[in-house]
Protein backbone atom coordinates (compact mmCIF):
# COMPACT_ATOMS: atom_id res chain seq x y z
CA UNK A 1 -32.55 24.14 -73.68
CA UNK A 2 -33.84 23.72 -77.39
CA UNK A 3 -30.82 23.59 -79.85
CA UNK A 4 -31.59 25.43 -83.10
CA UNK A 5 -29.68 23.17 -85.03
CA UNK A 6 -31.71 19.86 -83.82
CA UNK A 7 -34.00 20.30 -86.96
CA UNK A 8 -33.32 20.95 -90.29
CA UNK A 9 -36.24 23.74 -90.14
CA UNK A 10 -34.44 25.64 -87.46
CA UNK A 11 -31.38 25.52 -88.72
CA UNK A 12 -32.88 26.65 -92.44
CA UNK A 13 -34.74 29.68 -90.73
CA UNK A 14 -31.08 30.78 -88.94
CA UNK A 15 -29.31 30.26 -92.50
CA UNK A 16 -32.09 32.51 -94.12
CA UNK A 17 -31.79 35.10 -90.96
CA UNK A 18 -28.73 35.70 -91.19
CA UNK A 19 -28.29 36.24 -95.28
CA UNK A 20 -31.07 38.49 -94.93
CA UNK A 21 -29.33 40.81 -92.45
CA UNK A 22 -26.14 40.80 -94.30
CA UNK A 23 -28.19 41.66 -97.25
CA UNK A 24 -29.92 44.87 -95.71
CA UNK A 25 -26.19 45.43 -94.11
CA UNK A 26 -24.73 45.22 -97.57
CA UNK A 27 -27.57 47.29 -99.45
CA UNK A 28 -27.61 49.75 -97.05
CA UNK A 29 -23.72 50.58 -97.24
CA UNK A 30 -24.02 50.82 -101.23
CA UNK A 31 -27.09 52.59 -101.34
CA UNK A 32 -26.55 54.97 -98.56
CA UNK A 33 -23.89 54.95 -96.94
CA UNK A 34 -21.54 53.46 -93.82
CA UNK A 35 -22.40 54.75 -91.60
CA UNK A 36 -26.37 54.25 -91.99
CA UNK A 37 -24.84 50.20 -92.88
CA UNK A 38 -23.58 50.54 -89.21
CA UNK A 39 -26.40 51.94 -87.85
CA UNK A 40 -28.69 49.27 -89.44
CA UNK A 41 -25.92 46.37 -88.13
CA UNK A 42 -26.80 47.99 -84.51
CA UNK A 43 -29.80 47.62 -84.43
CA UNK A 44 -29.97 44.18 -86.32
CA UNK A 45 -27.60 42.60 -83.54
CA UNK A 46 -29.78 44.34 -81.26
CA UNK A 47 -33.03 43.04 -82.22
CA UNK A 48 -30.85 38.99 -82.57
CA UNK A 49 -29.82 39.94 -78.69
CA UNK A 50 -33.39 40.49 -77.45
CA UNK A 51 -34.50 37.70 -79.04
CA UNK A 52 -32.09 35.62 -77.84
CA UNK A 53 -32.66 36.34 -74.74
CA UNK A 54 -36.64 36.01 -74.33
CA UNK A 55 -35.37 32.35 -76.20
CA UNK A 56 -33.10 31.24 -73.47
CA UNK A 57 -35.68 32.32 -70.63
CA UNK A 58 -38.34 30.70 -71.93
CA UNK A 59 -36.19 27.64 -72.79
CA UNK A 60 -34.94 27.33 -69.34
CA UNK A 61 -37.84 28.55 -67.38
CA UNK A 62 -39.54 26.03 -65.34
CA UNK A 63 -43.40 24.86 -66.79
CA UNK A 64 -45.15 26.24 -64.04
CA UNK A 65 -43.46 29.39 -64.90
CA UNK A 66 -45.05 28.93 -69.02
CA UNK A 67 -48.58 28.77 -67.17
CA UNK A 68 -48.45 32.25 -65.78
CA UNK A 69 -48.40 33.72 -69.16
């Protein structure tokens, strides 16, 4: 399984990922309000989950498996 912390690039591009949400979290609850900030936290962990998850299958999937695609 490929460790996002191996390389300083990855690691950089989860640093910058994650300020960035808590930025648009942050914004959203002065701007608007808290319960849009919530609403926008949703769907940000939602969006993280997903993508985690097509990460770890194609991570652990098998190379034949990479061909099919």
């Amino acid at each position: 399984m490929r460790n996002p912390f191996r390389s300083e690039g990855d690691a950089f591009r989860l640093v910058v990922l994650i300020l960035v949400s808590g930025a648009l979290i942050v914004a959203s609850a002065v701007l608007v309000s808290r319960t849009v900030a919530l609403v926008v936290a949703g769907l940000l962990l939602g969006v993280g989950l997903v993508r985690t998850g097509i990460w770890i299958r194609r991570s652990i999937a098998s190379p034949d498996d990479e061909n099919k695609h």
